[in-house]
PDB file of N, CA and C in Angstrom:
ATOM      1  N   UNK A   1     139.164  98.681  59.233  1.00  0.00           N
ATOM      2  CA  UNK A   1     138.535  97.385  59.456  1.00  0.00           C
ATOM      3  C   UNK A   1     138.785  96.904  60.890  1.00  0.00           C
ATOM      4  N   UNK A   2     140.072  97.248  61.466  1.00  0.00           N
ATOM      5  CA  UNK A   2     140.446  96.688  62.529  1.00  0.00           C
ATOM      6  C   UNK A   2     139.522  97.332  63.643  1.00  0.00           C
ATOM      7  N   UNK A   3     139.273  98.711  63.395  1.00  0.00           N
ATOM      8  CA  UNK A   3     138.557  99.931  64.728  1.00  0.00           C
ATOM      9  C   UNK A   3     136.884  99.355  64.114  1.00  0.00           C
ATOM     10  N   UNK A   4     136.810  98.690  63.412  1.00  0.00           N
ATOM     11  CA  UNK A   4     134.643  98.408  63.191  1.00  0.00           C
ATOM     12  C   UNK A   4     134.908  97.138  64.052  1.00  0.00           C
ATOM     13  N   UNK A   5     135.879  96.193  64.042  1.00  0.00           N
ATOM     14  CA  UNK A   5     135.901  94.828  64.384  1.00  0.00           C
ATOM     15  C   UNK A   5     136.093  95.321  66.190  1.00  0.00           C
ATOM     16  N   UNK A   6     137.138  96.198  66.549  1.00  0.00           N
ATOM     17  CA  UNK A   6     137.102  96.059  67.987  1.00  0.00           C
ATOM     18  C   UNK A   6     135.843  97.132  68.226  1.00  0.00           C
ATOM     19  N   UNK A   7     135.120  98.012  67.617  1.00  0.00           N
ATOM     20  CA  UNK A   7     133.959  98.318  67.654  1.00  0.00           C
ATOM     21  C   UNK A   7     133.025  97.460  68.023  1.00  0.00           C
ATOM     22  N   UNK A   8     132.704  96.024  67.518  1.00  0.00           N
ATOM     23  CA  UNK A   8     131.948  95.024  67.605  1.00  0.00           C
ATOM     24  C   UNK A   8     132.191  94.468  68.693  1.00  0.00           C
ATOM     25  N   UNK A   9     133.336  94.545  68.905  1.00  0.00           N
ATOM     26  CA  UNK A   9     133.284  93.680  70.071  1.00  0.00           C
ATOM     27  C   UNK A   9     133.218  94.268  71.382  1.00  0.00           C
ATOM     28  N   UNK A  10     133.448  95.286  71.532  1.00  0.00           N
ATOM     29  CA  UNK A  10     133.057  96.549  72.560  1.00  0.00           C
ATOM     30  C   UNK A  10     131.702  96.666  72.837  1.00  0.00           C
ATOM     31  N   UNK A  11     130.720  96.740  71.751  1.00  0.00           N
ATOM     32  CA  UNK A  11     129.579  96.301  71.774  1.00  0.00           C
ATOM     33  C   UNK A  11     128.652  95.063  72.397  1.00  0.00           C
ATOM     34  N   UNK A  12     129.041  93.726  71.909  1.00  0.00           N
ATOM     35  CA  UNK A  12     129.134  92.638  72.477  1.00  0.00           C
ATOM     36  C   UNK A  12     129.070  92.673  74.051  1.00  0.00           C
ATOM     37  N   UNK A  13     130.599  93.269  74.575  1.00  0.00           N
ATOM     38  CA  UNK A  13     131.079  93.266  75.868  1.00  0.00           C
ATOM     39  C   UNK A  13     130.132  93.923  76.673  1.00  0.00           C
ATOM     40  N   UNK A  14     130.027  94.981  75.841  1.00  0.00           N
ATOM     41  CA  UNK A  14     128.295  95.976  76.908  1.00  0.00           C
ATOM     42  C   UNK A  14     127.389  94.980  77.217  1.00  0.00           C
ATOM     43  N   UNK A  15     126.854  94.593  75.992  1.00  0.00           N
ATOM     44  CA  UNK A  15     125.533  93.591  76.058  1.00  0.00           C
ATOM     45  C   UNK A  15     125.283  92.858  76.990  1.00  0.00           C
ATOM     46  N   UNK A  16     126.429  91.580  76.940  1.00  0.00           N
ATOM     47  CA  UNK A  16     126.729  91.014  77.860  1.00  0.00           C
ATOM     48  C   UNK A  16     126.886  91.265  79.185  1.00  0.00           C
ATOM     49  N   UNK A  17     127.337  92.288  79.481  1.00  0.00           N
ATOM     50  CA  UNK A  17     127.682  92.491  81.159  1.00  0.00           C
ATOM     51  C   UNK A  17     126.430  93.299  81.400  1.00  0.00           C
ATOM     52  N   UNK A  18     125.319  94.468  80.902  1.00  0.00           N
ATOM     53  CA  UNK A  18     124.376  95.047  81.242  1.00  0.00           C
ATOM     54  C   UNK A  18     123.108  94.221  80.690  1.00  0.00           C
ATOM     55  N   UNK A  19     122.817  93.037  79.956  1.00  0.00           N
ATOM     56  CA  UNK A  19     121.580  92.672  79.784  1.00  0.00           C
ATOM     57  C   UNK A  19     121.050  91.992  80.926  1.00  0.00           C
ATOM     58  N   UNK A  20     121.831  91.359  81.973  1.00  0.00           N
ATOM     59  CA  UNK A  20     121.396  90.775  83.091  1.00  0.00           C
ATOM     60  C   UNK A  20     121.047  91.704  83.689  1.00  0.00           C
ATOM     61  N   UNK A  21     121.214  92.885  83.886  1.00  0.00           N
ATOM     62  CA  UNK A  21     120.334  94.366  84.988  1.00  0.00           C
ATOM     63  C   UNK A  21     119.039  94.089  84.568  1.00  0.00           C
ATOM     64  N   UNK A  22     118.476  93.939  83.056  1.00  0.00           N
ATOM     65  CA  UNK A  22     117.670  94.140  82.710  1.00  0.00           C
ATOM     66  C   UNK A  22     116.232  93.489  82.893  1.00  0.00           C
ATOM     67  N   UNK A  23     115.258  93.670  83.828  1.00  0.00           N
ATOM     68  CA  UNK A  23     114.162  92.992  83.919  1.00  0.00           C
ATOM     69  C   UNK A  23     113.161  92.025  82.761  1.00  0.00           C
ATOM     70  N   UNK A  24     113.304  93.273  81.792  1.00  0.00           N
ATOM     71  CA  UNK A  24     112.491  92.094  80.496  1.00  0.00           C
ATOM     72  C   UNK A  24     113.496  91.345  79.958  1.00  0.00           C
ATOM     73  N   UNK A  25     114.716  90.966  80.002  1.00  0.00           N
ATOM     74  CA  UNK A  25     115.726  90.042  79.719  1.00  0.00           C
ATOM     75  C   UNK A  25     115.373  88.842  80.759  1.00  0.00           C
ATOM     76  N   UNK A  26     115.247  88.970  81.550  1.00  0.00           N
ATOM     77  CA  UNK A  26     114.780  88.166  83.125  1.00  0.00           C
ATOM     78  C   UNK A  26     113.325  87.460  82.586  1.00  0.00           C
ATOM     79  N   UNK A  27     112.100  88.436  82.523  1.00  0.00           N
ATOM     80  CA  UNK A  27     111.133  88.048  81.948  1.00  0.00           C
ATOM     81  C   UNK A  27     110.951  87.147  80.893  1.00  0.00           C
ATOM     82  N   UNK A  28     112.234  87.475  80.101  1.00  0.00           N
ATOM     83  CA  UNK A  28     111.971  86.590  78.790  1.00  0.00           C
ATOM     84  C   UNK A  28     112.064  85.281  78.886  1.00  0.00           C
ATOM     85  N   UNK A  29     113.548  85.128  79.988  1.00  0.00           N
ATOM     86  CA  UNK A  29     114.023  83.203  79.952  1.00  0.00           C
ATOM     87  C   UNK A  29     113.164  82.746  80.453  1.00  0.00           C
ATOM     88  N   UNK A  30     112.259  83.859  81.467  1.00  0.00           N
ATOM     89  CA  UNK A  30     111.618  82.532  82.495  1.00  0.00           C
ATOM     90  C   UNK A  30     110.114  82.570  82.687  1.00  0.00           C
ATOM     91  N   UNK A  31     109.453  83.313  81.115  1.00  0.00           N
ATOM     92  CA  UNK A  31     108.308  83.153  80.787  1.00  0.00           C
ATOM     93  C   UNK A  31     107.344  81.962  80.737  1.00  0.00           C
ATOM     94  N   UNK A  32     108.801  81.137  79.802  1.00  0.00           N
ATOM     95  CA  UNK A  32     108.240  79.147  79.341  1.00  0.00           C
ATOM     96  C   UNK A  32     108.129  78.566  80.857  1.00  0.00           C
ATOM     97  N   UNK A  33     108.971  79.066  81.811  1.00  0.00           N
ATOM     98  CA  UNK A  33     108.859  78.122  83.091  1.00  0.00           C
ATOM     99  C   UNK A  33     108.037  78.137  83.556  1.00  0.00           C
ATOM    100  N   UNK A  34     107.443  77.380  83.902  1.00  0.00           N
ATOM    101  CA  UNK A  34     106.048  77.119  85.303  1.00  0.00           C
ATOM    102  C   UNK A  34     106.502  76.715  86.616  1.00  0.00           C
ATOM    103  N   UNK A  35     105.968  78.239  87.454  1.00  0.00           N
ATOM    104  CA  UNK A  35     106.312  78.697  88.927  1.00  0.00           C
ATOM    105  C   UNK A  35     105.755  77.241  89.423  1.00  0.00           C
ATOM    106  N   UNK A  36     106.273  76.714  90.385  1.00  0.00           N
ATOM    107  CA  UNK A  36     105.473  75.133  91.139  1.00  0.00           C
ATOM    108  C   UNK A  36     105.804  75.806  92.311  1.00  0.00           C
ATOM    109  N   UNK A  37     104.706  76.149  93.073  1.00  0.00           N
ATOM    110  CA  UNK A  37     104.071  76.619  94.630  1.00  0.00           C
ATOM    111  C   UNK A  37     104.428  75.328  95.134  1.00  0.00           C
ATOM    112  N   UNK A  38     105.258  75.554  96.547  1.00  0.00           N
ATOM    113  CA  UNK A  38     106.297  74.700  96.929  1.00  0.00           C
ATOM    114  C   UNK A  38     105.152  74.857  98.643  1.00  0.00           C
ATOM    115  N   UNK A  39     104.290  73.691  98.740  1.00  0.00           N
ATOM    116  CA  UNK A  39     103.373  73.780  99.750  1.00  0.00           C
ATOM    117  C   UNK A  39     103.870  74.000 101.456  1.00  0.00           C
ATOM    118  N   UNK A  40     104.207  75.293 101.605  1.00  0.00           N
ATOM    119  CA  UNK A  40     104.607  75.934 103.004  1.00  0.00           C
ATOM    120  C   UNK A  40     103.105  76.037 103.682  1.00  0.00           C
ATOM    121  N   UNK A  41     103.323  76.376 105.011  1.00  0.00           N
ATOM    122  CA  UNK A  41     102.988  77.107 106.035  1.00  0.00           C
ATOM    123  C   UNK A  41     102.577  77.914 106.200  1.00  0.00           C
ATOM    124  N   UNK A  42     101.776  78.767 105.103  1.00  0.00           N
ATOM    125  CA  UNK A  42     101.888  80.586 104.978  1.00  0.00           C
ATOM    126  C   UNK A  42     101.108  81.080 106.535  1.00  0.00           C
ATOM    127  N   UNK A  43     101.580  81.077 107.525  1.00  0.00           N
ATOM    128  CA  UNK A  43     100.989  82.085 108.692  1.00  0.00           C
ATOM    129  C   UNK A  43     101.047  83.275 108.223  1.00  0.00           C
ATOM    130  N   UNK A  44      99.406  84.325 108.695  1.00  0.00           N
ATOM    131  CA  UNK A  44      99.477  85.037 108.732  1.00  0.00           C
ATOM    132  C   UNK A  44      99.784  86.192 109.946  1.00  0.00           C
ATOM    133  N   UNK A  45      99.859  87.078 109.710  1.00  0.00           N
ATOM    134  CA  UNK A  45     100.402  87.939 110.771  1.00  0.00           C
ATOM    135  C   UNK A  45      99.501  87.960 111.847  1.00  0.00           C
ATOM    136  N   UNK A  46      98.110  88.176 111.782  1.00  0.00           N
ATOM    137  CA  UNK A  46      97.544  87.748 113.073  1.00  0.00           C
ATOM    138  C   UNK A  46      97.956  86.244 114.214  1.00  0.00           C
ATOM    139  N   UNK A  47      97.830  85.310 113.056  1.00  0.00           N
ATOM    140  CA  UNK A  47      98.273  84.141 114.060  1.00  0.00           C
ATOM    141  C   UNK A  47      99.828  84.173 114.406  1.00  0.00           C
ATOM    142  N   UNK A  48     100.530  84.808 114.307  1.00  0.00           N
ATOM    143  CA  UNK A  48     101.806  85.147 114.694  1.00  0.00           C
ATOM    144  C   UNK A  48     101.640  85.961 115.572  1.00  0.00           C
ATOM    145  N   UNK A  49     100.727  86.718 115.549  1.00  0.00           N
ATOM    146  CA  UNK A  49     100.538  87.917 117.113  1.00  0.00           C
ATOM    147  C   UNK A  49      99.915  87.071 118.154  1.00  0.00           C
ATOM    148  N   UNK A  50      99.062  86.183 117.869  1.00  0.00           N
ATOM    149  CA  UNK A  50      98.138  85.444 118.627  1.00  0.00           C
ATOM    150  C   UNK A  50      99.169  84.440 119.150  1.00  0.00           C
ATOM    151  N   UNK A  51      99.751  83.791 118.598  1.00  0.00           N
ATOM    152  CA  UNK A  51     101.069  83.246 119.050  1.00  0.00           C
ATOM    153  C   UNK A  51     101.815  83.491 120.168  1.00  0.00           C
ATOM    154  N   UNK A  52     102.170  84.601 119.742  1.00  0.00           N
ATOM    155  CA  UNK A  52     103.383  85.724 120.722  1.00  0.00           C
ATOM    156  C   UNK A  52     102.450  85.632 122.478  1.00  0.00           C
ATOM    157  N   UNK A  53     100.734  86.231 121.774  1.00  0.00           N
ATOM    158  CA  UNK A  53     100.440  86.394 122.743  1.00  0.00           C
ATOM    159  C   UNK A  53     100.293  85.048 124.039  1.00  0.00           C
ATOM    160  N   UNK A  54     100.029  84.049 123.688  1.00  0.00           N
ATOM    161  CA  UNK A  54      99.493  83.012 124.103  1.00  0.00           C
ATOM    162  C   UNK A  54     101.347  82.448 124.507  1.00  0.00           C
ATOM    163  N   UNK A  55     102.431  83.007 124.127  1.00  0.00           N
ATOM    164  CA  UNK A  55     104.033  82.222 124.455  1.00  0.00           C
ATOM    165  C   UNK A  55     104.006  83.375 125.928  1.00  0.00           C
ATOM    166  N   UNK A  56     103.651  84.435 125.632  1.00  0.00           N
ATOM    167  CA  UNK A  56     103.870  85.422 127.006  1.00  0.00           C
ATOM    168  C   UNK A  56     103.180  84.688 127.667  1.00  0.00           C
ATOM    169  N   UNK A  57     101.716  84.495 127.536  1.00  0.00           N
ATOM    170  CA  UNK A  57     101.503  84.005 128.693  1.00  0.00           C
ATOM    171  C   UNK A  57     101.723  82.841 129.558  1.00  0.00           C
ATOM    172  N   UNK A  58     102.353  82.054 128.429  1.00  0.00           N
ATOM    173  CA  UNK A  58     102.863  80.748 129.164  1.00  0.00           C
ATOM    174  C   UNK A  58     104.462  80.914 129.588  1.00  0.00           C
ATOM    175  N   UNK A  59     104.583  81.885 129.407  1.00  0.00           N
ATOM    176  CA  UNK A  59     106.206  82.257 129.824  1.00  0.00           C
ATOM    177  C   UNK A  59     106.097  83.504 131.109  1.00  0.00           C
ATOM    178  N   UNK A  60     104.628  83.508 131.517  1.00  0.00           N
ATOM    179  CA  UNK A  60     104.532  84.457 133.023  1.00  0.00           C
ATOM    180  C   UNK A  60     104.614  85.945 132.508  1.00  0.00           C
ATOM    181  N   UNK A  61     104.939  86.322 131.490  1.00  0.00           N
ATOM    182  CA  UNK A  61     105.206  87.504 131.041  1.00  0.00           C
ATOM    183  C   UNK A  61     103.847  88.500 131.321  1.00  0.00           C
ATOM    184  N   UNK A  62     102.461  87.319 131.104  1.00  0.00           N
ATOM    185  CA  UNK A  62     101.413  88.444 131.341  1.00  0.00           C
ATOM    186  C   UNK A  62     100.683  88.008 132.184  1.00  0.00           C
ATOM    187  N   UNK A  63      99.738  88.485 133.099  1.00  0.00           N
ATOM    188  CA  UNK A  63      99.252  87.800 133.827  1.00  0.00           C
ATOM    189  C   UNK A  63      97.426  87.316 133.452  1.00  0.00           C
ATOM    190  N   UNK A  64      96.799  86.776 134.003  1.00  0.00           N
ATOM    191  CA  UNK A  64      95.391  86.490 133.692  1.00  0.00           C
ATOM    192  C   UNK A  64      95.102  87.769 133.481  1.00  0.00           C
ATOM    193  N   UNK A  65      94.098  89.057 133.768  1.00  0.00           N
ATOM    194  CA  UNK A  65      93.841  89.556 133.715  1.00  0.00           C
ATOM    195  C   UNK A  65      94.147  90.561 132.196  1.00  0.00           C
ATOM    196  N   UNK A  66      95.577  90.653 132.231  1.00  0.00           N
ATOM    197  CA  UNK A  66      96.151  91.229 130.860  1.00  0.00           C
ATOM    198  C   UNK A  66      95.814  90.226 129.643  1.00  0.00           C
ATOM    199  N   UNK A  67      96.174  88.867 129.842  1.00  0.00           N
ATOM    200  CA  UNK A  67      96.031  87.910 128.765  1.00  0.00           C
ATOM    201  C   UNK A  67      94.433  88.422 127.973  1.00  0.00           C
ATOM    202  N   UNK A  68      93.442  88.316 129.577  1.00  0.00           N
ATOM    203  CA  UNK A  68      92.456  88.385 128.848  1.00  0.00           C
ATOM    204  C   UNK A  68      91.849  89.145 127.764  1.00  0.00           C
ATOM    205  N   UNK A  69      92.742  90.341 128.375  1.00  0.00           N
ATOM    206  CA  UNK A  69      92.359  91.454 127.282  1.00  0.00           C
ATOM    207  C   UNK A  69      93.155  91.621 126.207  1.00  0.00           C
ATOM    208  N   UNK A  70      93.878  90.927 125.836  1.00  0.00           N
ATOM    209  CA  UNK A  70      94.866  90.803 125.086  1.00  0.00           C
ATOM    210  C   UNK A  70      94.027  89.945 123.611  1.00  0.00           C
ATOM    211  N   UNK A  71      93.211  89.166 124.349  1.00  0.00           N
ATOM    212  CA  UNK A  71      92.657  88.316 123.471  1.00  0.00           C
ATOM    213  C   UNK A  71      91.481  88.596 123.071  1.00  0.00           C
ATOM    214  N   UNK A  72      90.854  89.609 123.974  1.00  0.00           N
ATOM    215  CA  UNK A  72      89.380  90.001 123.426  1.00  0.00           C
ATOM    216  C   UNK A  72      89.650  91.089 122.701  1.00  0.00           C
ATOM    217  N   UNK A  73      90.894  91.988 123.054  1.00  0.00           N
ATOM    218  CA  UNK A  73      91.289  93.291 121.684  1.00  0.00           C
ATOM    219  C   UNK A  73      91.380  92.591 119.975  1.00  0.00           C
ATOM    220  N   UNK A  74      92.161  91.080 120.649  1.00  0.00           N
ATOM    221  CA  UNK A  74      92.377  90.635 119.106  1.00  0.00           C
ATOM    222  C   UNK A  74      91.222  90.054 118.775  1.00  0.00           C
ATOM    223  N   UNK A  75      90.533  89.169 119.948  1.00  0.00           N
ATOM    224  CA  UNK A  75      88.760  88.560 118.929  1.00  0.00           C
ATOM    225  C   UNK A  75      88.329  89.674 118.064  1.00  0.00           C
ATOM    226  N   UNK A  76      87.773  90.928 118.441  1.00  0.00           N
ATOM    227  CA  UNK A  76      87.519  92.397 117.677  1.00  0.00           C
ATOM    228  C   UNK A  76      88.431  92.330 116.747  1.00  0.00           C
ATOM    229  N   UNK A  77      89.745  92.913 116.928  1.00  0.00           N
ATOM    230  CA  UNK A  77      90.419  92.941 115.248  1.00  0.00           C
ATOM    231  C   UNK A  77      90.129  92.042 114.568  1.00  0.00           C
ATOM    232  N   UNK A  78      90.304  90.469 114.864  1.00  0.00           N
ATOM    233  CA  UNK A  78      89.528  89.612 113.737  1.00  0.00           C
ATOM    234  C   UNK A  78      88.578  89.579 113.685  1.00  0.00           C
ATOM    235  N   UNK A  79      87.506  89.994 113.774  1.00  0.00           N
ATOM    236  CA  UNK A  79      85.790  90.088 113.389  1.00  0.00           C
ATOM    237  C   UNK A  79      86.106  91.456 112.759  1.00  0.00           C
ATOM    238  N   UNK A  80      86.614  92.149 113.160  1.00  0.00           N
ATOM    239  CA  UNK A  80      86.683  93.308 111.663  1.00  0.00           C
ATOM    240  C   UNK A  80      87.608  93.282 110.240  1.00  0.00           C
ATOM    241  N   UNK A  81      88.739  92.506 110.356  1.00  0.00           N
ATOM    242  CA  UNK A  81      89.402  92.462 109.530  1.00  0.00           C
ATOM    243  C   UNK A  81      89.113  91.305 108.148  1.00  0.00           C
ATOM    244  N   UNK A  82      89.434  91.628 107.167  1.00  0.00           N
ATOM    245  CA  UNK A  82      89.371  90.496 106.096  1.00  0.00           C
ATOM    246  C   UNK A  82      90.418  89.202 105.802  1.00  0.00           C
ATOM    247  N   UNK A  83      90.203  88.261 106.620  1.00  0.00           N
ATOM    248  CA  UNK A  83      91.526  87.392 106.187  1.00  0.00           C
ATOM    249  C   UNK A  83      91.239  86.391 105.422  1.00  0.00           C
ATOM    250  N   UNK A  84      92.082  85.584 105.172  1.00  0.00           N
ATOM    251  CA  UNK A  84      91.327  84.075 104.443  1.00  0.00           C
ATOM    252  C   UNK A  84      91.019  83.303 105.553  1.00  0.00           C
ATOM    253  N   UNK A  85      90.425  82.450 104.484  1.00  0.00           N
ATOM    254  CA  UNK A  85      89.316  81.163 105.550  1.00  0.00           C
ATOM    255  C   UNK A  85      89.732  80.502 106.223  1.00  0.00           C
ATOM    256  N   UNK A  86      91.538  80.078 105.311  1.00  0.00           N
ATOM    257  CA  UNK A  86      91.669  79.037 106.472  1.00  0.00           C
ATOM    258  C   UNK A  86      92.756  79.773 107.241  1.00  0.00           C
ATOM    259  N   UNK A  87      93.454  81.120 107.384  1.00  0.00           N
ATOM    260  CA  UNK A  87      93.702  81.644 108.378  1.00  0.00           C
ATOM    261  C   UNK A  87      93.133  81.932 109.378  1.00  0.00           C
ATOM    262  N   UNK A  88      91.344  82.206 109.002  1.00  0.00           N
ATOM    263  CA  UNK A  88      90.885  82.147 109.748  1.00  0.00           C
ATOM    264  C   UNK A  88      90.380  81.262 111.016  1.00  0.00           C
ATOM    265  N   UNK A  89      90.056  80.207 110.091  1.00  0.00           N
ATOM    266  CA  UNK A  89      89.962  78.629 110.960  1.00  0.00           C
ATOM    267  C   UNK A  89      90.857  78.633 111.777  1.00  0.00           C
ATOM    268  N   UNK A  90      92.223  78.473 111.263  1.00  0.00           N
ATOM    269  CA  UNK A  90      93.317  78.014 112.253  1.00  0.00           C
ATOM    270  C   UNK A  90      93.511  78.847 113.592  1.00  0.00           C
ATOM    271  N   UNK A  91      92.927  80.692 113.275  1.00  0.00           N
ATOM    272  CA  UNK A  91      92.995  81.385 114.525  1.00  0.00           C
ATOM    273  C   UNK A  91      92.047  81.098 115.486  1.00  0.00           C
ATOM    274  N   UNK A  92      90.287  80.770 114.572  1.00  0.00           N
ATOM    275  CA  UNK A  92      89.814  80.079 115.999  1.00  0.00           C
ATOM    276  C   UNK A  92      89.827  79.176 116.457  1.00  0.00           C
ATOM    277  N   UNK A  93      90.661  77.553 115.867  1.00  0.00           N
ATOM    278  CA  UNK A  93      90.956  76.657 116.170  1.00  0.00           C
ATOM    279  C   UNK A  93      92.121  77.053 117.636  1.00  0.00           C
ATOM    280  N   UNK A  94      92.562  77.878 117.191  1.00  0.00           N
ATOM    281  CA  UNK A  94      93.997  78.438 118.821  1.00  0.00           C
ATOM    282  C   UNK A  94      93.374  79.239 119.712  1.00  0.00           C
ATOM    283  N   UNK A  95      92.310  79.613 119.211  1.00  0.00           N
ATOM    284  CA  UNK A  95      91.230  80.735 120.205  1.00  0.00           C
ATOM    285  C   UNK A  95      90.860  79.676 121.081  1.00  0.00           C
ATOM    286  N   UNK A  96      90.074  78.963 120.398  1.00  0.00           N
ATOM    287  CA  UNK A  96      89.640  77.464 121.686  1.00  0.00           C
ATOM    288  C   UNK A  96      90.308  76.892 122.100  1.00  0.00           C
ATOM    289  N   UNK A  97      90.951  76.752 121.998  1.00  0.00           N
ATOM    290  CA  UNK A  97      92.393  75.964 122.710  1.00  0.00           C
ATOM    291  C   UNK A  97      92.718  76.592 123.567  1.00  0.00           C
ATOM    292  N   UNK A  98      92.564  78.041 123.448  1.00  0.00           N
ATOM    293  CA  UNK A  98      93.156  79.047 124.553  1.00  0.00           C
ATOM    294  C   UNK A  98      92.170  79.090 125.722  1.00  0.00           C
ATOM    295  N   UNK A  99      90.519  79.054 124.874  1.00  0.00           N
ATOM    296  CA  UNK A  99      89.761  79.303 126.287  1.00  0.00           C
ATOM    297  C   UNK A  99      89.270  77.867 127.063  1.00  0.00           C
TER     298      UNK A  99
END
């Protein structure tokens, strides 16, 4: 009786310390919860390059000539690429600003 009882509880002790590894244990508590999108900033990686580019040039790093092309390589990548709308907006909102 005594070796089924510390049996049980050996058992127990597993449970406990390995059910938190477990992803559908995770899944389960926090199924009922509702995720609340916490309203950030999401930049995308273009306007972070466009960024960079437009801090070099105000930091002398590039000169007119380079800037320019710097910015007409990226006008092309964004006219080919798929982004969202209002990533998009906001890059040509900094495009005009730039020219």
């Amino acid at each position: 009786m005594l070796n089924l009882l510390g049996l049980f509880i050996i058992i127990i002790m597993v449970i406990v310390i390995l059910l938190p590894f477990n992803d559908n244990f995770w899944n389960y508590i926090n199924k009922n919860k509702k995720r609340i999108k916490t309203p950030l900033n999401d930049y995308s990686d273009f306007e972070l390059d466009l960024n960079s580019i437009i801090t070099d040039y105000q930091s002398g790093v590039l000169n007119d000539k380079e800037f320019d092309e710097h910015v007409n390589s990226f006008q092309e990548i964004i006219n080919k690429s798929s982004i969202d709308k209002n990533a998009r907006l906001r890059i040509e909102q900094l495009l005009k600003e730039v020219n």
